[in-house]
Protein backbone atom coordinates (compact mmCIF):
# COMPACT_ATOMS: atom_id res chain seq x y z
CA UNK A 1 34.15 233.80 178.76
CA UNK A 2 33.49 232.66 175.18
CA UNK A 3 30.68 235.91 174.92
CA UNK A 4 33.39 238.30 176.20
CA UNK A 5 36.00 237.59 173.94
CA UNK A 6 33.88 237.55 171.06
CA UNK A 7 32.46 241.10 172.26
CA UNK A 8 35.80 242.22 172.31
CA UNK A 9 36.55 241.08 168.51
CA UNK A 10 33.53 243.08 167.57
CA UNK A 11 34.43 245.96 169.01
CA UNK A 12 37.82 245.93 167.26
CA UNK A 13 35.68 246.64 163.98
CA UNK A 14 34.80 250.12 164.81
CA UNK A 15 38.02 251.14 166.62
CA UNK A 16 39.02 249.91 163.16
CA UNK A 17 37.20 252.17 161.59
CA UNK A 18 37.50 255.37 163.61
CA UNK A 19 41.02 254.76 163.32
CA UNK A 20 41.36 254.97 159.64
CA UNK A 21 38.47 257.76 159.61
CA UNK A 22 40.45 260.18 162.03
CA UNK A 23 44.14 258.69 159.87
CA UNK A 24 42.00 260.52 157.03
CA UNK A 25 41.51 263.61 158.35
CA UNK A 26 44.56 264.46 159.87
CA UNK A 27 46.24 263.45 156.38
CA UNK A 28 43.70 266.10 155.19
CA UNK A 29 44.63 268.38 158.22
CA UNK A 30 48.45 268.35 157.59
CA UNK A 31 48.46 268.77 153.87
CA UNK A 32 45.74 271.59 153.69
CA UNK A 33 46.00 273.17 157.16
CA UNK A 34 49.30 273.02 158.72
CA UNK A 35 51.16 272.79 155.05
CA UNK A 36 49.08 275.12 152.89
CA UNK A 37 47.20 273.31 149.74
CA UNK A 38 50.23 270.78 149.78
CA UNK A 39 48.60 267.83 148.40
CA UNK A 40 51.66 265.74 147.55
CA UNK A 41 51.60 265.99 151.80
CA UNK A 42 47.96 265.33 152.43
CA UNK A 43 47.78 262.10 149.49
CA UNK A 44 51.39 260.51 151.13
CA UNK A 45 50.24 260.77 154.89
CA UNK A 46 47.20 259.07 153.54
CA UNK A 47 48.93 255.78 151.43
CA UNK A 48 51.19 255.74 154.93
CA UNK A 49 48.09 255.61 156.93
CA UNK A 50 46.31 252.67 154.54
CA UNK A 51 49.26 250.19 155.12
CA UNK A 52 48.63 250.97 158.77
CA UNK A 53 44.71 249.82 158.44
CA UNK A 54 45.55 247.18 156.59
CA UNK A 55 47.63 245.46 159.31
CA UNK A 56 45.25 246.37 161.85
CA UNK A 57 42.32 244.34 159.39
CA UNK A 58 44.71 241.03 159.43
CA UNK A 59 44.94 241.81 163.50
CA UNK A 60 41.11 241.08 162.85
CA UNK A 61 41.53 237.54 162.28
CA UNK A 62 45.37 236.73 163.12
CA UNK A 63 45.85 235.59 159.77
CA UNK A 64 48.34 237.40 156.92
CA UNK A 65 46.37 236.61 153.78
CA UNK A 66 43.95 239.34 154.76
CA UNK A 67 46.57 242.28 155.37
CA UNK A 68 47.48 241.36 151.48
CA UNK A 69 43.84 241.58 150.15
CA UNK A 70 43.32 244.71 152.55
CA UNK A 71 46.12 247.02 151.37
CA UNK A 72 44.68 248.29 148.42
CA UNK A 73 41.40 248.95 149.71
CA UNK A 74 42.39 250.44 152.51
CA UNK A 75 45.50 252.88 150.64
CA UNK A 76 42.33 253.68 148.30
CA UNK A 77 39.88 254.13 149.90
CA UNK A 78 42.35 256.67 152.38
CA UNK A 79 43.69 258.72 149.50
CA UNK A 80 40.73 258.92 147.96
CA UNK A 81 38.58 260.12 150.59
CA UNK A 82 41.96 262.66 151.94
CA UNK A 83 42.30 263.52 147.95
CA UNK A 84 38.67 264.51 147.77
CA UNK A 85 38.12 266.62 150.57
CA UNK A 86 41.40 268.14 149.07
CA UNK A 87 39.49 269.30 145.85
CA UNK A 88 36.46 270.60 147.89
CA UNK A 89 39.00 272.75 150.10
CA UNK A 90 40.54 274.22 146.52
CA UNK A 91 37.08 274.92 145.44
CA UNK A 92 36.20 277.22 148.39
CA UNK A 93 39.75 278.98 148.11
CA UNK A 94 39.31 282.24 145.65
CA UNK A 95 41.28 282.28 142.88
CA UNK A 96 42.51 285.67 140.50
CA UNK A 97 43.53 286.04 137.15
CA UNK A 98 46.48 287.55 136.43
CA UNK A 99 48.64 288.49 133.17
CA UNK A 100 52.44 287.54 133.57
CA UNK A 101 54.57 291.45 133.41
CA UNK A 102 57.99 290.00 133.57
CA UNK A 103 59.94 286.49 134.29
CA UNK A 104 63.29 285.95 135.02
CA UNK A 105 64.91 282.40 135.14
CA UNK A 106 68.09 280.46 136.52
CA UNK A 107 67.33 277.00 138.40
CA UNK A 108 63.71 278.57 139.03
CA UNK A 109 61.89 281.40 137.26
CA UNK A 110 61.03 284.34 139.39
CA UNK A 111 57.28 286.15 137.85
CA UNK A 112 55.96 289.75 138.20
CA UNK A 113 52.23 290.15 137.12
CA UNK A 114 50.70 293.38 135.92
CA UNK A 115 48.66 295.23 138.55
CA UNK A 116 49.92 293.08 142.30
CA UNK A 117 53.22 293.30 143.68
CA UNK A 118 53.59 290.12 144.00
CA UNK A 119 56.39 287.78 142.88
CA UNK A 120 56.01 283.79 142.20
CA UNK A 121 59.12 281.78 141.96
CA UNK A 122 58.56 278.57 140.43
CA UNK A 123 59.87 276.15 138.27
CA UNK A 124 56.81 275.99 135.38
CA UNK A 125 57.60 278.15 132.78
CA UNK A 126 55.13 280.92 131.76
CA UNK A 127 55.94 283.79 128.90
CA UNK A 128 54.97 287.55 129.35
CA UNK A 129 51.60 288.64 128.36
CA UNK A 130 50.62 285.35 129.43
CA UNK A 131 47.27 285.02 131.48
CA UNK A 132 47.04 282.88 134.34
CA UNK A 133 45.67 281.34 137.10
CA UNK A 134 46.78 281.66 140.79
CA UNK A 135 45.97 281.83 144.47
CA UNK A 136 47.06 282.67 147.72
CA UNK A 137 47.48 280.66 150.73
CA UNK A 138 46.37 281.13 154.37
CA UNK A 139 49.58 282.65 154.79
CA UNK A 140 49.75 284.98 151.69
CA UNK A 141 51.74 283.12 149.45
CA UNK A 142 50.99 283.32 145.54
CA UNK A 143 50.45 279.86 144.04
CA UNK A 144 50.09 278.48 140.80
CA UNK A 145 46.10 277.43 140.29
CA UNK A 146 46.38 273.45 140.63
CA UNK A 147 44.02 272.88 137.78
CA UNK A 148 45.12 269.15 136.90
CA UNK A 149 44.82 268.09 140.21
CA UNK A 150 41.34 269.37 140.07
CA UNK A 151 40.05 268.01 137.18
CA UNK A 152 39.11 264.23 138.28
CA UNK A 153 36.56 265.55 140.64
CA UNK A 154 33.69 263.38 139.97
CA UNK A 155 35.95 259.93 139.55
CA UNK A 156 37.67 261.10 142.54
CA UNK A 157 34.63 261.43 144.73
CA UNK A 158 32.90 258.47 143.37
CA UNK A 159 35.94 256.46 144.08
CA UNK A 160 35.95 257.47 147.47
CA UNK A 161 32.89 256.84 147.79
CA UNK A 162 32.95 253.14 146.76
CA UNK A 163 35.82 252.15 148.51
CA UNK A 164 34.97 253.34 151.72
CA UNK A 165 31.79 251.13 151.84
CA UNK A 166 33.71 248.50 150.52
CA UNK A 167 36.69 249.02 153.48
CA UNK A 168 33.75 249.32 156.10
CA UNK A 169 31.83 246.15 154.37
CA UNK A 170 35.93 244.37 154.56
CA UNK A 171 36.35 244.95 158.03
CA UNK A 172 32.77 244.32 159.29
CA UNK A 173 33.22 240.75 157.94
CA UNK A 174 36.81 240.42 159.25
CA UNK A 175 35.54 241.31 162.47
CA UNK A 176 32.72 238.78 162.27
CA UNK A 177 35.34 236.03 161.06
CA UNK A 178 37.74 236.76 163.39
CA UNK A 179 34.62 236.33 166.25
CA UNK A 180 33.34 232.71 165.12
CA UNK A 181 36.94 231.79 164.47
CA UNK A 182 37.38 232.39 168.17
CA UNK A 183 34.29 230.69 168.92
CA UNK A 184 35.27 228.08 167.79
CA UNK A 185 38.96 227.94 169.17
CA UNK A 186 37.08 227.99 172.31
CA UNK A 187 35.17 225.08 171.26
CA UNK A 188 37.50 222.86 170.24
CA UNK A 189 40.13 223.11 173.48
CA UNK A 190 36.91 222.45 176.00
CA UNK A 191 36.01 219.69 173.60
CA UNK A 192 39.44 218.06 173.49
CA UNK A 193 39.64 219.10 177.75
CA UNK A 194 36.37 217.14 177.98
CA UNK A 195 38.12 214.32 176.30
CA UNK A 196 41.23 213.72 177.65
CA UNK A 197 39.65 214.28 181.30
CA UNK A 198 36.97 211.29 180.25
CA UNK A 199 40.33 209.28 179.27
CA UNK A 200 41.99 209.98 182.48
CA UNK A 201 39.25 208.92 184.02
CA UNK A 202 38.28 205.87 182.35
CA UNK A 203 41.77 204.78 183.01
């Protein structure tokens, strides 16, 4: 009995683990497939879905302190990884080069380019003659190149990097923890059965 419960504590540590993996890739999924390139989306999803792995690492051991040390490992170590794969989708999407033609602006400005019939409305403010950088979505939509969200590649990626290990290292031990801990639950109650029974009958 002792052997099956602690089998089924281990096995919490990869349905952990698959659970913040596949968290992580619909976040990616819904920000850059159903929502075109819509990383405010994809990164939010992702923070929502580290809170959630963090409570399931505490359900690990029964024990709150853990949730608190596991929240921002497992909010980084989801946005990271969702905010990565982000950048890598941007850098397969071709992007053109256009020169601004024409703007016109109330709440929003409204841009005509030399050369496309296209029109961008958006709320950045660009002058004519002005060369920029845009793209289209899946759905045709002319977009604004996000170049700052680009530029952290490599911290990005090495961040993700480090504290997924770390999150898998976290939970692996939590797991482990959470096993003895039962172990020796288990332990003690036959232990203090034993005892009182020898009482009982002693008396």
């Amino acid at each position: 009995m002792r052997d099956t419960e602690r089998v089924r504590r281990l096995l919490r540590v990869p349905a952990v683990l698959a659970f913040a993996a596949l968290w992580a890739w619909g976040s990616y999924a819904l920000g850059f497939a159903v929502f075109d390139e819509h990383f405010p989306l994809a990164l939010g999803t992702a923070f929502a879905g580290g809170v959630l792995v963090a409570l399931a690492l505490g359900s690990l051991v029964g024990r709150p302190a853990p949730v608190l040390l596991a929240l921002p490992l497992a909010i980084g170590a989801l946005t990271t990884s969702v905010y990565a794969a982000g950048i890598h989708h941007m850098r397969t999407v071709p992007s053109l080069t256009l020169v601004v033609a024409g703007q016109r602006c109330e709440q929003v400005c409204e841009y005509t380019f030399r050369g496309v019939p296209d029109r961008l409305r958006s709320g950045e403010r660009h002058d004519a003659g002005e060369t920029v950088r845009v793209y289209r979505t899946a759905g045709g939509e002319l977009r604004w190149w996000p170049a700052a969200m680009l530029r952290p590649e490599r911290p990005v990626r090495t961040a993700a990097r480090i504290t997924g290990a770390l999150l898998a290292a976290y939970t692996l031990v939590l797991g482990v923890a959470g096993a003895l801990g039962d172990a020796a639950t288990v332990r003690r109650f036959h232990q203090h059965m034993a005892s009182s029974g020898f009482s009982r009958r002693s008396a």
